[in-house]
C-alpha atoms as a PDB file:
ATOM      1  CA  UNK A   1       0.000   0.000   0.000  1.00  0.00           C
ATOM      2  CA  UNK A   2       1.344   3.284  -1.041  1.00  0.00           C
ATOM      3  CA  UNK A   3       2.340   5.739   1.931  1.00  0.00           C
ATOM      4  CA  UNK A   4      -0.431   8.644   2.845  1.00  0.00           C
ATOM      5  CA  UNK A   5       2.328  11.205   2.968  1.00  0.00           C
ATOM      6  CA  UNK A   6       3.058  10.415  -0.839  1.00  0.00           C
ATOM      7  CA  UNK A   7      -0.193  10.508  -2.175  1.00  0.00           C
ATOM      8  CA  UNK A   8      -1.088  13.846   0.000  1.00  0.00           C
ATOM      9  CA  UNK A   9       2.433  15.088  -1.134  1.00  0.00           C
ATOM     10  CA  UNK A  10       1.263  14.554  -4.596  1.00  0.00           C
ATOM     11  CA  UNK A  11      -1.687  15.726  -4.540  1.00  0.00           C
ATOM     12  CA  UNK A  12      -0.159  19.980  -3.101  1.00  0.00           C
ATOM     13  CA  UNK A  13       2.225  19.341  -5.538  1.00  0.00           C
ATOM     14  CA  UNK A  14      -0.672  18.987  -8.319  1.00  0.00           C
ATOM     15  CA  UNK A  15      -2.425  22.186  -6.323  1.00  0.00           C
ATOM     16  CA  UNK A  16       0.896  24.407  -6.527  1.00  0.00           C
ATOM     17  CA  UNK A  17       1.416  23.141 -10.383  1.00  0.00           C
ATOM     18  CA  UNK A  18      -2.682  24.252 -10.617  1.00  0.00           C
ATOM     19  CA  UNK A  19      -2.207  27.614  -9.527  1.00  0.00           C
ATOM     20  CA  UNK A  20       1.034  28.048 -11.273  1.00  0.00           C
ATOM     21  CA  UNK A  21      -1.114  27.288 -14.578  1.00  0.00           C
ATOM     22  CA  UNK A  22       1.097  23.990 -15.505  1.00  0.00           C
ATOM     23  CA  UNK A  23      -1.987  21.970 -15.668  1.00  0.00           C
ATOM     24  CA  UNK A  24      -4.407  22.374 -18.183  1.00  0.00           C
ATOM     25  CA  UNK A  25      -7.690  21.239 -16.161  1.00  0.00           C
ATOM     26  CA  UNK A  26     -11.028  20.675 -17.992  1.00  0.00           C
ATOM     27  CA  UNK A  27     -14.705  19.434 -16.524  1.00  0.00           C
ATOM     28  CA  UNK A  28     -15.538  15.821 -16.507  1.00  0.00           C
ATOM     29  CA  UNK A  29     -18.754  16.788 -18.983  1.00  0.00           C
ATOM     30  CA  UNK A  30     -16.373  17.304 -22.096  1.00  0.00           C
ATOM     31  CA  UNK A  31     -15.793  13.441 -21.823  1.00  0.00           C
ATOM     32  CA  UNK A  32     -19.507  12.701 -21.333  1.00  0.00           C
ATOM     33  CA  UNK A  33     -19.588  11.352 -25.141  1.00  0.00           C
ATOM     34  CA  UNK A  34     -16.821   9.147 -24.883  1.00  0.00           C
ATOM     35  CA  UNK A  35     -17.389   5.656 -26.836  1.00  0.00           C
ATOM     36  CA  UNK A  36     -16.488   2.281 -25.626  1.00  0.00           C
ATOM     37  CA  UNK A  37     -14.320   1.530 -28.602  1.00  0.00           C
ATOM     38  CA  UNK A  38     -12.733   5.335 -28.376  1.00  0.00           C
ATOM     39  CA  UNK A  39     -11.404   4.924 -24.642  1.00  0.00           C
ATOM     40  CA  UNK A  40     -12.669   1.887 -23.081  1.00  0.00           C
ATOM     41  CA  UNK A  41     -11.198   2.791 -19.532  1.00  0.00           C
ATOM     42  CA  UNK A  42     -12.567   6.525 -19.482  1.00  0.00           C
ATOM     43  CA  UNK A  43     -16.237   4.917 -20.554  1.00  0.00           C
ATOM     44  CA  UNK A  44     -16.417   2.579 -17.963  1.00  0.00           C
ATOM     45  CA  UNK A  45     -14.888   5.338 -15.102  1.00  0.00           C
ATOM     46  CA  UNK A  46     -17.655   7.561 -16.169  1.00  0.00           C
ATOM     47  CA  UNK A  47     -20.429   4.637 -16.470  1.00  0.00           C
ATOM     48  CA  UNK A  48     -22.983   5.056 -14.312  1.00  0.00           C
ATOM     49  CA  UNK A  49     -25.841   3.034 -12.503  1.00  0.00           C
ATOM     50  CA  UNK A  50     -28.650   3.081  -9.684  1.00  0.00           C
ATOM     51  CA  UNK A  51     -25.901   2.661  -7.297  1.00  0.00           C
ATOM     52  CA  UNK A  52     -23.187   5.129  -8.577  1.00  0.00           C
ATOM     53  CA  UNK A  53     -23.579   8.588  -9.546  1.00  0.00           C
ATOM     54  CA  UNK A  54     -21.267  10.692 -10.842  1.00  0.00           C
ATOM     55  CA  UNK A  55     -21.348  14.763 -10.325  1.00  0.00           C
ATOM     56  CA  UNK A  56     -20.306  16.164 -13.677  1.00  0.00           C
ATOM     57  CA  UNK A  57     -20.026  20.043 -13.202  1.00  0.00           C
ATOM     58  CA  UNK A  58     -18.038  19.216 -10.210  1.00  0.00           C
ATOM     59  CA  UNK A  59     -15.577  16.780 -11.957  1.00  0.00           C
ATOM     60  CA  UNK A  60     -12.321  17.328 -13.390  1.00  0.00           C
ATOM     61  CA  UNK A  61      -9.751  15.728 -15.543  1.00  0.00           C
ATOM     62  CA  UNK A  62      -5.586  16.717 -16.813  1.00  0.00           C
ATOM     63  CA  UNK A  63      -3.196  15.218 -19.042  1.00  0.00           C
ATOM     64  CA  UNK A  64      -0.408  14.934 -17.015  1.00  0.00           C
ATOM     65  CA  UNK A  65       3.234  14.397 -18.262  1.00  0.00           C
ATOM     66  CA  UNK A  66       3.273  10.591 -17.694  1.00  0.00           C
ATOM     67  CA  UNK A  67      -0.929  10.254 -18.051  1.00  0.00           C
ATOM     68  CA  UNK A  68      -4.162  11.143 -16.686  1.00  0.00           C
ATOM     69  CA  UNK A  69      -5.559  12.475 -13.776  1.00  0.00           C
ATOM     70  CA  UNK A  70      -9.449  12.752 -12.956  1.00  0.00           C
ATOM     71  CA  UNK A  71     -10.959  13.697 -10.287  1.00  0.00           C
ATOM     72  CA  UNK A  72     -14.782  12.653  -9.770  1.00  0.00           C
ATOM     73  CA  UNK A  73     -17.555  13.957  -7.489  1.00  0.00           C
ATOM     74  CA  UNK A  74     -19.066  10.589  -6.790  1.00  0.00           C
ATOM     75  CA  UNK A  75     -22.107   9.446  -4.876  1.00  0.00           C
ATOM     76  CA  UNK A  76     -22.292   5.595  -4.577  1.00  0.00           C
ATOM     77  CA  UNK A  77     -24.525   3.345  -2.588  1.00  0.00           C
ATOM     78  CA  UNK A  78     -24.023   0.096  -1.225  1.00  0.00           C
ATOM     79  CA  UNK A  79     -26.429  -2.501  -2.862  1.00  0.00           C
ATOM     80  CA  UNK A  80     -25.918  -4.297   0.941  1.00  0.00           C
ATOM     81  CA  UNK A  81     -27.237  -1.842   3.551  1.00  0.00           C
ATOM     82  CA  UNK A  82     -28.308   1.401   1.540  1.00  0.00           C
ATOM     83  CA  UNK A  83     -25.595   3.305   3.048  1.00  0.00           C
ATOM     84  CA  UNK A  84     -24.937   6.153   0.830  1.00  0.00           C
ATOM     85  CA  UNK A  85     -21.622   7.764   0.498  1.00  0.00           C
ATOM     86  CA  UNK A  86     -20.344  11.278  -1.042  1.00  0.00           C
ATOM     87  CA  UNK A  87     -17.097  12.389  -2.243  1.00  0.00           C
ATOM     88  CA  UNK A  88     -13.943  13.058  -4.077  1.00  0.00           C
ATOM     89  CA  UNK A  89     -12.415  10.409  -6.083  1.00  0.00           C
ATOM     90  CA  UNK A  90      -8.966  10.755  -7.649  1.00  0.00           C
ATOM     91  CA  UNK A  91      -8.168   8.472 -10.321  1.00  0.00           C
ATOM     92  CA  UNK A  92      -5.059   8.086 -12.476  1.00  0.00           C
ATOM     93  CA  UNK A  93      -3.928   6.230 -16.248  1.00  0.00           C
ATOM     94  CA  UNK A  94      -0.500   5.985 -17.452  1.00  0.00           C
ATOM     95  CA  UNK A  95      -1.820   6.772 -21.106  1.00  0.00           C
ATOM     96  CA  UNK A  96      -4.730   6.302 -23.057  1.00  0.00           C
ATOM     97  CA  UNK A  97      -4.483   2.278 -23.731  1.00  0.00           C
ATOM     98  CA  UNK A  98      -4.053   1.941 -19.761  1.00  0.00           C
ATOM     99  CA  UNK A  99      -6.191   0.753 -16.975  1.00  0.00           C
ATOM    100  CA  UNK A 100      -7.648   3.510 -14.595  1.00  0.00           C
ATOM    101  CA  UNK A 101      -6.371   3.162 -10.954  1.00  0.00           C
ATOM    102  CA  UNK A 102      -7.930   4.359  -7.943  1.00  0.00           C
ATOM    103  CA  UNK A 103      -5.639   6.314  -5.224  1.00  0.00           C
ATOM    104  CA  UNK A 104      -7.187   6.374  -1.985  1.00  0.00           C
ATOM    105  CA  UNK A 105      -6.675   9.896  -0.121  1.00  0.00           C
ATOM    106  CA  UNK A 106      -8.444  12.109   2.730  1.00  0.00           C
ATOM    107  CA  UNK A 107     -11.158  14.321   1.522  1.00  0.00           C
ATOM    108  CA  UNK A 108      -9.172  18.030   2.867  1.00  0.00           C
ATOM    109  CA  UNK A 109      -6.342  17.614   0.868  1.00  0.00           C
ATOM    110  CA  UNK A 110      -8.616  17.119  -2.481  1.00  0.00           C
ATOM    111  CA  UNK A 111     -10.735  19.720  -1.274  1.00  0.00           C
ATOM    112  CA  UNK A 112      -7.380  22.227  -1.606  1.00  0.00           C
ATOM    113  CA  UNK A 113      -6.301  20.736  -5.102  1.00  0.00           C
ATOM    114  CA  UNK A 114     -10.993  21.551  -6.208  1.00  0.00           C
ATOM    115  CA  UNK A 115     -10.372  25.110  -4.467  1.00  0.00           C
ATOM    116  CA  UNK A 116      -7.269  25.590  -6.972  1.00  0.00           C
ATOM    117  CA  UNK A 117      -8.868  24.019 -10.180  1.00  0.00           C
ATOM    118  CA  UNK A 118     -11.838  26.276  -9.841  1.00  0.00           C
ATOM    119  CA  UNK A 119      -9.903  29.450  -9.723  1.00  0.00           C
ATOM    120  CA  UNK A 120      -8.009  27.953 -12.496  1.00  0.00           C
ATOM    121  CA  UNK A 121     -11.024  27.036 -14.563  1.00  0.00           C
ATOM    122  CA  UNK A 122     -12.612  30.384 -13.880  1.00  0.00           C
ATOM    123  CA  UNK A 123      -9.936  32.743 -14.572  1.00  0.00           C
ATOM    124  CA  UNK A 124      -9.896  30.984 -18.010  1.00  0.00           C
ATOM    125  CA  UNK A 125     -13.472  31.699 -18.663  1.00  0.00           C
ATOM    126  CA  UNK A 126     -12.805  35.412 -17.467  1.00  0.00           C
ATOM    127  CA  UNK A 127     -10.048  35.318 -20.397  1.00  0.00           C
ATOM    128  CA  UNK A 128     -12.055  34.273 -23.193  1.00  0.00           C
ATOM    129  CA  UNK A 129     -14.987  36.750 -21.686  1.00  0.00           C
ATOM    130  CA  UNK A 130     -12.308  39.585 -22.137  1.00  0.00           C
ATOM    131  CA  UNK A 131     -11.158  37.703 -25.533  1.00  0.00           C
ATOM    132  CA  UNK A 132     -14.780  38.264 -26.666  1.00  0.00           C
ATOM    133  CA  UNK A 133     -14.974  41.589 -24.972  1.00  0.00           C
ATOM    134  CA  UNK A 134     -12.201  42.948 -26.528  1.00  0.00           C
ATOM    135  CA  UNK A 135     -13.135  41.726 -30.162  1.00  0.00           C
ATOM    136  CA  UNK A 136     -16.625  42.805 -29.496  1.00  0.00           C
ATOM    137  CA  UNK A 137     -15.720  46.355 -28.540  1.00  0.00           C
ATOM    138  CA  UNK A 138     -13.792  46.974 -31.545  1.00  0.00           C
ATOM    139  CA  UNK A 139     -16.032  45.429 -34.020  1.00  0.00           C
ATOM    140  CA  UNK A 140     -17.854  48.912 -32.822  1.00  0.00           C
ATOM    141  CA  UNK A 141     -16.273  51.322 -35.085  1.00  0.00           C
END
């Protein structure tokens, strides 16, 4: 079993490298459409069933140098009892043609890493809002 310390080490070293715009972050939605033959491994991440739900606009994915990262908002229940739980996910692939592997990690250190991908994500929208402003503005004259 890998170490906690690594995987939470990992994980502020992915929130530094977020705010430092090194990672190019993107919602889980985009992927939505993914086929079966396209990527089986994303497909069947993202499949979804009475007992596992996955929150989309609150999902993330990155190519990283040596892969994938994605990090899901998932709600699963147990078929057994009912009990129904909440969270973060973080998931990894080596490349495309990989398997997708599960890391197990508290919830506060992935709730840092969300914190940094949505100011990430929304400073890019504000740039393509000032792209459009700009282009819009001088389309005036």
């Amino acid at each position: 079993v890998m170490q906690k310390e690594k995987i939470e080490t990992f994980i502020k070293q992915l929130s530094k490298d977020t705010i430092n715009n090194k990672i190019e972050w993107s919602y889980l939605y985009n992927l939505k459409n993914v086929s079966q033959d396209s990527n089986p491994s994303v497909f069947f991440l993202l499949f979804e069933d009475e007992f596992r739900h996955i929150n989309f606009d609150d999902s993330f994915y990155a190519p990283l140098p040596n892969g994938f990262i994605y990090i899901l908002n998932e709600t699963t229940e147990s078929g057994r009892d009912g009990t129904v739980l909440t969270g973060y996910r973080i998931y990894l692939q080596q490349d495309e043609a990989e398997k997708i592997s599960r890391i197990s990690c508290e919830q506060s250190p992935i709730f840092q890493l969300i914190n940094s991908i949505n100011s990430y994500l929304i400073k890019e929208e504000t740039d393509i809002e000032n792209f459009i402003d700009d282009y819009l503005s001088n389309s005036d004259q």
